[in-house]
PDB file of N, CA and C in Angstrom:
ATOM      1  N   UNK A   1     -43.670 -38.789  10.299  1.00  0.00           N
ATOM      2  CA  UNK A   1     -42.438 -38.417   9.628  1.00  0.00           C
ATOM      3  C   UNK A   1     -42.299 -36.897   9.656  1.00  0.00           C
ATOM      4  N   UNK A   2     -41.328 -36.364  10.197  1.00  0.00           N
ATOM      5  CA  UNK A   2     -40.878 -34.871  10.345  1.00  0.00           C
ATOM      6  C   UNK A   2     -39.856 -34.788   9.162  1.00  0.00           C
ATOM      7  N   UNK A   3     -40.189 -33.539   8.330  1.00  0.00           N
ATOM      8  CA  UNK A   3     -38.999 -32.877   7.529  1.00  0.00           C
ATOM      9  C   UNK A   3     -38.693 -31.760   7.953  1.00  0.00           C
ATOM     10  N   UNK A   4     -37.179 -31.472   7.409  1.00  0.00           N
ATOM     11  CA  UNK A   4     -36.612 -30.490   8.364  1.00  0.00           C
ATOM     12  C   UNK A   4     -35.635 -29.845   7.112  1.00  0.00           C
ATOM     13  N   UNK A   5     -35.214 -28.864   6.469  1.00  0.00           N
ATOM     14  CA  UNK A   5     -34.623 -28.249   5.932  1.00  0.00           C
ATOM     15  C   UNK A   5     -33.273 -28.130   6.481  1.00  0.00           C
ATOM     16  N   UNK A   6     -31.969 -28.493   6.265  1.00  0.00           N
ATOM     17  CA  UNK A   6     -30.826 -28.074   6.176  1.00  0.00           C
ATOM     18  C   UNK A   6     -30.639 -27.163   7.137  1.00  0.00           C
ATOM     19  N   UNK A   7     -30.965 -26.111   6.799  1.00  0.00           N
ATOM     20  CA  UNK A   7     -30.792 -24.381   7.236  1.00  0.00           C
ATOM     21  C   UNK A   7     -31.229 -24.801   8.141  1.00  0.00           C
ATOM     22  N   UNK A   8     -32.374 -25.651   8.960  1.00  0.00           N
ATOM     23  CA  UNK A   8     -33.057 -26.070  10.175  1.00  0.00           C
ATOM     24  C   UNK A   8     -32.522 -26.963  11.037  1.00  0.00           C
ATOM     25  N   UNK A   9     -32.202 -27.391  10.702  1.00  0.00           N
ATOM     26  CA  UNK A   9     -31.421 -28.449  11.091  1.00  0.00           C
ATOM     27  C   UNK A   9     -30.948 -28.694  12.841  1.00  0.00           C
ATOM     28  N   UNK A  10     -30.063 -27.437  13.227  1.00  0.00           N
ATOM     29  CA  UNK A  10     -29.928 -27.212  14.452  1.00  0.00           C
ATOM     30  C   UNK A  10     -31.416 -27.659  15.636  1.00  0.00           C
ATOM     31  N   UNK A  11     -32.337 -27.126  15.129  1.00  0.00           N
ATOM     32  CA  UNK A  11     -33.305 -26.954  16.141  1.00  0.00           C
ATOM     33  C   UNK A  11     -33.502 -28.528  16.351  1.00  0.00           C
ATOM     34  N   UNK A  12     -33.695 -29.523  15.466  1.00  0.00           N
ATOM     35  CA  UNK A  12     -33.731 -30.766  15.333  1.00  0.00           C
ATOM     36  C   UNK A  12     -32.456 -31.542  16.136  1.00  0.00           C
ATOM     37  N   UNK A  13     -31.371 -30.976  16.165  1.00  0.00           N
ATOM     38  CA  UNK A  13     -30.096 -31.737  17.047  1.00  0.00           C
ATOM     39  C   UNK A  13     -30.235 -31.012  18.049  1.00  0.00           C
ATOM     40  N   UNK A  14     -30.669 -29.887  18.542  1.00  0.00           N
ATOM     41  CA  UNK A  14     -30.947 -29.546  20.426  1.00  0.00           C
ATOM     42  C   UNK A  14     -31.719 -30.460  20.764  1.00  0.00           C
ATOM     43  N   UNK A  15     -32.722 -31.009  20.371  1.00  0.00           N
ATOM     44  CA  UNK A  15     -33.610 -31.985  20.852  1.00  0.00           C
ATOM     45  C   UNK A  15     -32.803 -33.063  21.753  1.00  0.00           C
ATOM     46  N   UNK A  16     -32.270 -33.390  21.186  1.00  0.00           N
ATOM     47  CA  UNK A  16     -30.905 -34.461  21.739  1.00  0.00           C
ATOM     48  C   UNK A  16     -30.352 -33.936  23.080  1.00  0.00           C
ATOM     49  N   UNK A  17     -29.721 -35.149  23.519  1.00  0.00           N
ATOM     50  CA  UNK A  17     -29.053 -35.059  24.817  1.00  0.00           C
ATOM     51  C   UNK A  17     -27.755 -35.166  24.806  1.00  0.00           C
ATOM     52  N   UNK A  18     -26.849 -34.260  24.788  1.00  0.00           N
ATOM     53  CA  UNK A  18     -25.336 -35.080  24.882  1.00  0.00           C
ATOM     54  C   UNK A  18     -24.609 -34.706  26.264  1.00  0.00           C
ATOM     55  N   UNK A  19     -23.659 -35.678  25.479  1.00  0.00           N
ATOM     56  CA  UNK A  19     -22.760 -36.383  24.677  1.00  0.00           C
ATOM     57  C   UNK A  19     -23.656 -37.504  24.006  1.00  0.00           C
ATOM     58  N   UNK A  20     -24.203 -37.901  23.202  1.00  0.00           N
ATOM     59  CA  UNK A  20     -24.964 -38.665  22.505  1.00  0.00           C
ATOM     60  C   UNK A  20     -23.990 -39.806  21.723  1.00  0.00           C
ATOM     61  N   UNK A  21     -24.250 -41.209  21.888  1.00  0.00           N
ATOM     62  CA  UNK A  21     -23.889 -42.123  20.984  1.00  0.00           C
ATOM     63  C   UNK A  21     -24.272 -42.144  19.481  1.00  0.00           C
ATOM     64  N   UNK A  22     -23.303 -42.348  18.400  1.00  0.00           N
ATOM     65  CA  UNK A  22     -23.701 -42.097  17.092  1.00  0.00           C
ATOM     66  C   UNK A  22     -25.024 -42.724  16.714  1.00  0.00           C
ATOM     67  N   UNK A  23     -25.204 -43.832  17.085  1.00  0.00           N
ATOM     68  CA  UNK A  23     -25.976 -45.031  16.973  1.00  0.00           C
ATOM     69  C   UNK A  23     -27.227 -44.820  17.567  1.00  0.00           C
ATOM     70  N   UNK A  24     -27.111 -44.079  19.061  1.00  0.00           N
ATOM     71  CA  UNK A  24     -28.523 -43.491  19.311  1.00  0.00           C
ATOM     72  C   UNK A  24     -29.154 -42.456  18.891  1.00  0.00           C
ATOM     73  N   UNK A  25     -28.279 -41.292  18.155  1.00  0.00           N
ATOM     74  CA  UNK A  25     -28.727 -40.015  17.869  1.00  0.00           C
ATOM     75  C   UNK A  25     -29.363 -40.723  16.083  1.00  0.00           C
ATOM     76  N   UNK A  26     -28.645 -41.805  15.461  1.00  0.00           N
ATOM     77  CA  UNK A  26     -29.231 -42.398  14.760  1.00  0.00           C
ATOM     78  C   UNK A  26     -30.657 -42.742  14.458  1.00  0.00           C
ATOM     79  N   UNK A  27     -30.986 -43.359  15.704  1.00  0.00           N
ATOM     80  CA  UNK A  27     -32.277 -43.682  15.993  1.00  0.00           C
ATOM     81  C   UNK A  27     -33.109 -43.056  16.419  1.00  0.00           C
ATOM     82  N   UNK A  28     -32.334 -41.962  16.828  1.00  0.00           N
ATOM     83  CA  UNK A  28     -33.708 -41.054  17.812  1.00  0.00           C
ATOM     84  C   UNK A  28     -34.115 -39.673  16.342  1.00  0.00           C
ATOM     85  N   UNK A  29     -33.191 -40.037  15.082  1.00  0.00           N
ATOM     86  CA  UNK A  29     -33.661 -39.468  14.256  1.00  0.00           C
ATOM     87  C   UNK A  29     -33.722 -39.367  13.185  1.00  0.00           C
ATOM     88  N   UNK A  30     -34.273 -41.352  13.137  1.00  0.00           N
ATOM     89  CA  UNK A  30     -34.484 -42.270  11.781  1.00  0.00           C
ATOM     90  C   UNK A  30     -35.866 -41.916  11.390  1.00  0.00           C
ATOM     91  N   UNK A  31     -36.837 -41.122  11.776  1.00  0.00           N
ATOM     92  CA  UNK A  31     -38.230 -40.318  11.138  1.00  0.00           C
ATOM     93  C   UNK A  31     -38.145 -39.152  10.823  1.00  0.00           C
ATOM     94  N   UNK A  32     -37.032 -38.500  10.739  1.00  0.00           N
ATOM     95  CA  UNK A  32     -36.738 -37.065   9.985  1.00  0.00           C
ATOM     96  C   UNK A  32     -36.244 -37.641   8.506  1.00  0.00           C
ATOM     97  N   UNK A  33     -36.968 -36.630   8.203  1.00  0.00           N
ATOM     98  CA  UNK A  33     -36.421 -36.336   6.849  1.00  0.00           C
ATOM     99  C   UNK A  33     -35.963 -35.011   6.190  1.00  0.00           C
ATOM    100  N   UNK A  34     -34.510 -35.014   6.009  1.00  0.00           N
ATOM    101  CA  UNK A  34     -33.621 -33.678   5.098  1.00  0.00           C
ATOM    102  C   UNK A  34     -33.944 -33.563   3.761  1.00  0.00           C
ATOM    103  N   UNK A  35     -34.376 -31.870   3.903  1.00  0.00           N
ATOM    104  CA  UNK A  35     -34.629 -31.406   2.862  1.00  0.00           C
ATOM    105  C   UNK A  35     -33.699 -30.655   2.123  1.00  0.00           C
ATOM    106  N   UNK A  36     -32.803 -31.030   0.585  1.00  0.00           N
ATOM    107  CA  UNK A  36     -31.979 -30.679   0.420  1.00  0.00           C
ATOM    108  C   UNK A  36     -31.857 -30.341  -0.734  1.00  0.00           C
ATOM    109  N   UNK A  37     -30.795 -29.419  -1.036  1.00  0.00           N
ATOM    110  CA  UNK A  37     -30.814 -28.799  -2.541  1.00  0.00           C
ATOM    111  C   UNK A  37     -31.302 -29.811  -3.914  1.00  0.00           C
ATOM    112  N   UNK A  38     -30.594 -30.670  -3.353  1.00  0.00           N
ATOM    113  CA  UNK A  38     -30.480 -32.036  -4.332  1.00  0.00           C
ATOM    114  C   UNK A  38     -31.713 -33.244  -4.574  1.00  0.00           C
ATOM    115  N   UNK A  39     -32.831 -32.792  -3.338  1.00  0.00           N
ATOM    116  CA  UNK A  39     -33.569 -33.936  -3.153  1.00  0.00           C
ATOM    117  C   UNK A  39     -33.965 -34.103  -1.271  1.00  0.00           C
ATOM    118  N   UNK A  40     -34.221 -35.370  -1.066  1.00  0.00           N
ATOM    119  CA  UNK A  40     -34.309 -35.568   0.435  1.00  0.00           C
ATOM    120  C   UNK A  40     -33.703 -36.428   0.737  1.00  0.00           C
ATOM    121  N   UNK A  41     -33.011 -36.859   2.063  1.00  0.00           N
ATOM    122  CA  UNK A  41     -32.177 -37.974   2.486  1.00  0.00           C
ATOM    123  C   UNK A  41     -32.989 -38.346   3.832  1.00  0.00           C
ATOM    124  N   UNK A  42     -33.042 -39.248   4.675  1.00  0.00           N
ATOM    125  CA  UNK A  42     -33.169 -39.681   5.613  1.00  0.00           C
ATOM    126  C   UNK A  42     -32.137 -39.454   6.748  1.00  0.00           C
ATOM    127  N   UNK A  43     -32.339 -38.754   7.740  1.00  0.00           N
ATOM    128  CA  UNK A  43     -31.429 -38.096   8.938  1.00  0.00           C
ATOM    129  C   UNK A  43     -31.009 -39.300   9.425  1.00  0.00           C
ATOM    130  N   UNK A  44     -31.369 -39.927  10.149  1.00  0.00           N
ATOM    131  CA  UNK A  44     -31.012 -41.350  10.447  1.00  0.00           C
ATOM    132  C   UNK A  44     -30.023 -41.986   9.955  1.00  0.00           C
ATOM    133  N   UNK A  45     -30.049 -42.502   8.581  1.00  0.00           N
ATOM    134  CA  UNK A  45     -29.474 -43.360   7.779  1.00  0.00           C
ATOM    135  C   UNK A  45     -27.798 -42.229   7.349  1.00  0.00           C
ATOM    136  N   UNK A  46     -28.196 -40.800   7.610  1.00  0.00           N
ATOM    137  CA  UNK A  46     -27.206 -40.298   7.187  1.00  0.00           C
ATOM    138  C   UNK A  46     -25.857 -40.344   8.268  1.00  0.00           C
ATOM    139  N   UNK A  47     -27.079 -39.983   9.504  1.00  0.00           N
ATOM    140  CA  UNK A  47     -25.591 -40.064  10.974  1.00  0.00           C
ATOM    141  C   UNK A  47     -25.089 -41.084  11.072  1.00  0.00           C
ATOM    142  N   UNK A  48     -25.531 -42.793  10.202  1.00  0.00           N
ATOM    143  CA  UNK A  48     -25.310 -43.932  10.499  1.00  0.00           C
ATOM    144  C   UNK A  48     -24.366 -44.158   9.284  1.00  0.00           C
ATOM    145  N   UNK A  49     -23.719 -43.258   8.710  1.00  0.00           N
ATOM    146  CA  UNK A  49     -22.340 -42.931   7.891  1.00  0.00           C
ATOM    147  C   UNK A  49     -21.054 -42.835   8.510  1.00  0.00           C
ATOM    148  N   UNK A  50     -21.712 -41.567   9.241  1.00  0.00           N
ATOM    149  CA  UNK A  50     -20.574 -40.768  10.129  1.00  0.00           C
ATOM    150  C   UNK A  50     -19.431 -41.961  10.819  1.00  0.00           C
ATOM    151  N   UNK A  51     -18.350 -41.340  10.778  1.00  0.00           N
ATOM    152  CA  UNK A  51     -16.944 -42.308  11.124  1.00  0.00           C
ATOM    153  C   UNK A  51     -17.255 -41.997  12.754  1.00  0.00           C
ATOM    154  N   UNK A  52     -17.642 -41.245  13.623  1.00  0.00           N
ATOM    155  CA  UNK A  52     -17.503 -41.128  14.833  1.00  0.00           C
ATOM    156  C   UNK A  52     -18.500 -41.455  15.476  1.00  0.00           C
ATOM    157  N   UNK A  53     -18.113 -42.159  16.775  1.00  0.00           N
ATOM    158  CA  UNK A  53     -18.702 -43.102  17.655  1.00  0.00           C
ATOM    159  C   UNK A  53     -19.706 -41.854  18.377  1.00  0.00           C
ATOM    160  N   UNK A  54     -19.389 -41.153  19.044  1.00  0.00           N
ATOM    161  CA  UNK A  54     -20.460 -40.033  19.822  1.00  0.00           C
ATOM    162  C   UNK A  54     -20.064 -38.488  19.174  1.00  0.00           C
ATOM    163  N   UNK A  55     -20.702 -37.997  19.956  1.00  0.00           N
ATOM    164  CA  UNK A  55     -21.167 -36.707  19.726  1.00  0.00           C
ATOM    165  C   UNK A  55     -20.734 -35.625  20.633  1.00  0.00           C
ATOM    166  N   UNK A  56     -20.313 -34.697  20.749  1.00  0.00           N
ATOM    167  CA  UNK A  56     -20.397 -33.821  22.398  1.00  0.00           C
ATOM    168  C   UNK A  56     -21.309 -33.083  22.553  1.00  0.00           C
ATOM    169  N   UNK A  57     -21.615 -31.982  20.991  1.00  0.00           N
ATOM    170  CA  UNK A  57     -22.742 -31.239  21.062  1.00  0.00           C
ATOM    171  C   UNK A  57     -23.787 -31.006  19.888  1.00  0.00           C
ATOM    172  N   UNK A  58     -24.281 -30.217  19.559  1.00  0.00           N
ATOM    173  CA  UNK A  58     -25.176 -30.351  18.620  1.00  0.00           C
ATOM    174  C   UNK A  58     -24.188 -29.771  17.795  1.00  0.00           C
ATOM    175  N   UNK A  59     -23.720 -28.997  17.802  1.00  0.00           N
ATOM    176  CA  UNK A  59     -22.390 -28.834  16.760  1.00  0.00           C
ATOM    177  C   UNK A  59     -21.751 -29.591  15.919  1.00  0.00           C
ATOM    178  N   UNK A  60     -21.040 -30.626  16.862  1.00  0.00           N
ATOM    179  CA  UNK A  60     -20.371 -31.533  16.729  1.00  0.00           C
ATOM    180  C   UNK A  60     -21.226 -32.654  15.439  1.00  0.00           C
ATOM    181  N   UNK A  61     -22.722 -32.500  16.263  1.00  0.00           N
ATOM    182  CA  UNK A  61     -23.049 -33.301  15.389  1.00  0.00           C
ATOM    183  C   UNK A  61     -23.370 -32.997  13.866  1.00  0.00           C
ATOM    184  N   UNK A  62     -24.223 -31.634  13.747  1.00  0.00           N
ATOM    185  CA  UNK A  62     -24.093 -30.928  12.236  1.00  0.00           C
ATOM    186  C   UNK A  62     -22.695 -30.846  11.512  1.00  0.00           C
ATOM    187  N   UNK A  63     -21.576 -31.211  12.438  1.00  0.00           N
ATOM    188  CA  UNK A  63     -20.596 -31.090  11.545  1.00  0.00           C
ATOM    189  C   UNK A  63     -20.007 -31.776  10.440  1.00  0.00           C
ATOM    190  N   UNK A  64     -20.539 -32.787  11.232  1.00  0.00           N
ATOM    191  CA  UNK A  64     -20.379 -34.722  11.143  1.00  0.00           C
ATOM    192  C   UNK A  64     -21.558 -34.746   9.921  1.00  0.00           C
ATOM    193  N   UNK A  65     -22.587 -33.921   9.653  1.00  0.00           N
ATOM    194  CA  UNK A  65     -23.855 -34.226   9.250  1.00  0.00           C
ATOM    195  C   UNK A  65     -23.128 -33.455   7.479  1.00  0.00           C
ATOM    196  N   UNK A  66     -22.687 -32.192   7.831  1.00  0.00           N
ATOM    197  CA  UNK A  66     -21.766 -32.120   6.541  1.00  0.00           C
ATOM    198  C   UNK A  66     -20.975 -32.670   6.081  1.00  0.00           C
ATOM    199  N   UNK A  67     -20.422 -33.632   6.688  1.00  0.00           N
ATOM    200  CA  UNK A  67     -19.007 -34.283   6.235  1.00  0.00           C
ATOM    201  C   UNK A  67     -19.495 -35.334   5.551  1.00  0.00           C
ATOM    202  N   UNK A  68     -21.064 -36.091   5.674  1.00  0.00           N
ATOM    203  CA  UNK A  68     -21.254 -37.133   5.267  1.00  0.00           C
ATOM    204  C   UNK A  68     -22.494 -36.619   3.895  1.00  0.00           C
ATOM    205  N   UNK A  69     -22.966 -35.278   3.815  1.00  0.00           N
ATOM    206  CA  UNK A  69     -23.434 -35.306   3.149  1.00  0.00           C
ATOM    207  C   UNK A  69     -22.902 -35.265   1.462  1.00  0.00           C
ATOM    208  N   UNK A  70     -23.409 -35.259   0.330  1.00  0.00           N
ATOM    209  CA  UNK A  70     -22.368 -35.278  -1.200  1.00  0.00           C
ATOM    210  C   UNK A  70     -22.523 -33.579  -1.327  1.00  0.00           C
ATOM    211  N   UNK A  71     -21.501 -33.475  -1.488  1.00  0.00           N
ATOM    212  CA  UNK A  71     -21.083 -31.613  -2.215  1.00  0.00           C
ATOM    213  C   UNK A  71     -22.496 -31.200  -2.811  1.00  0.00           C
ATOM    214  N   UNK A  72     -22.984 -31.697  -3.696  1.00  0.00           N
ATOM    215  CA  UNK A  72     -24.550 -31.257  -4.283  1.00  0.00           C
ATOM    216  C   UNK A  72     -25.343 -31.142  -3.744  1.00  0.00           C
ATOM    217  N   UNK A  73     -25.542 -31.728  -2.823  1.00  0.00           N
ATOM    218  CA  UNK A  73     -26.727 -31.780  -2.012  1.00  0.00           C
ATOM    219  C   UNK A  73     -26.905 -30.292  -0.987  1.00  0.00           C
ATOM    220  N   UNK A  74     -25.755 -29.845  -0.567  1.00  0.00           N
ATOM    221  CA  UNK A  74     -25.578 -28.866   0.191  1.00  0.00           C
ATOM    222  C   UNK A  74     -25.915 -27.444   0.015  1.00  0.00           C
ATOM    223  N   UNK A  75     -25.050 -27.027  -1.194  1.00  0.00           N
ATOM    224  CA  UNK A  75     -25.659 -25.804  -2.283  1.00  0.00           C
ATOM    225  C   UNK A  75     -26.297 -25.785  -3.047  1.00  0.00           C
ATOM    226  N   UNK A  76     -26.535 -24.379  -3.689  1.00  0.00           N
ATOM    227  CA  UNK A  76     -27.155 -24.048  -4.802  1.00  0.00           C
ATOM    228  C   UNK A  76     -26.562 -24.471  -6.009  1.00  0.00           C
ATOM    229  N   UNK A  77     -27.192 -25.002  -7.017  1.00  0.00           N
ATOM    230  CA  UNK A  77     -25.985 -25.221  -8.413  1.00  0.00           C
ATOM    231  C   UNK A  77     -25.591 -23.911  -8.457  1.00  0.00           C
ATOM    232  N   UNK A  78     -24.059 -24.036  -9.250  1.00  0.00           N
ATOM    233  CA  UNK A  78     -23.505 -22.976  -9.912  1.00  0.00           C
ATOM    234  C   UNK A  78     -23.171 -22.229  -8.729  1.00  0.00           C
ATOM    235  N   UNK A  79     -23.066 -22.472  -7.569  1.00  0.00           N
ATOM    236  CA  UNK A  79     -22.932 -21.291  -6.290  1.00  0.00           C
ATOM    237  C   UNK A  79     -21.483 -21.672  -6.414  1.00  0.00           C
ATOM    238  N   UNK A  80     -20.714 -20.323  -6.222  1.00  0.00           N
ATOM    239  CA  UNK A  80     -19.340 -20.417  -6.178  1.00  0.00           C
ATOM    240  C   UNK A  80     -18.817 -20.612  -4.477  1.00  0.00           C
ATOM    241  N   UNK A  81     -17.699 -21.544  -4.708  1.00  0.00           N
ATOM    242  CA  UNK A  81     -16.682 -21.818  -3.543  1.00  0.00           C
ATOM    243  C   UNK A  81     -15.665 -20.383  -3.196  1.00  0.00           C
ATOM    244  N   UNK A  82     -15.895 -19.839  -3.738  1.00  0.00           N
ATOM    245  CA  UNK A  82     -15.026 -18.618  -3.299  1.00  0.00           C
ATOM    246  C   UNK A  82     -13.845 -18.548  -3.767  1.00  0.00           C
ATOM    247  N   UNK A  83     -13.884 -19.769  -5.024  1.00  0.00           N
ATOM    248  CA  UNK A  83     -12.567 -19.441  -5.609  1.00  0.00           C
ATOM    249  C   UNK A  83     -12.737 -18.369  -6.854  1.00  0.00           C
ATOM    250  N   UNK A  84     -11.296 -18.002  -7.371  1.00  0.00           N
ATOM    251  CA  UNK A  84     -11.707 -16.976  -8.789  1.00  0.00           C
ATOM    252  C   UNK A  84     -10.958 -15.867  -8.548  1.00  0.00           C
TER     253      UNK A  84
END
């Protein structure tokens, strides 16, 4: 089992090959585990959220990887959105 920090994250999706299927990038990284403000999630189980079928780049895919994660999990408590 590999954990991987957030902030790390990238180095963990170059590994990958794309254009990557959601479903395989799933699997090829259902033994990571995210380390996150909030706790840990399972990488795997998280891309197997995501509304989109593939991937193009590793980009693409961290993007997808925010969209599915919960607002808390991401920041610091109390870290401001930049509103005010």
């Amino acid at each position: 089992m590999e954990e991987v920090k957030l902030s790390r994250i990238d180095d963990t999706f170059e590994r990958l090959e794309y254009p990557v299927e959601a479903d395989a990038a799933a699997s090829e990284l259902e033994d990571v585990t995210l380390l996150l403000a909030d706790g840990e999630r399972n990488l795997g189980e998280l891309i197997e959220r995501s509304t989109s079928d593939r991937f193009a780049s590793a980009d693409d895919l961290e993007t997808e990887l925010h969209n599915v994660l919960p607002r808390e999990a991401v920041g610091e408590p109390y870290q401001s959105e930049g509103e005010g």
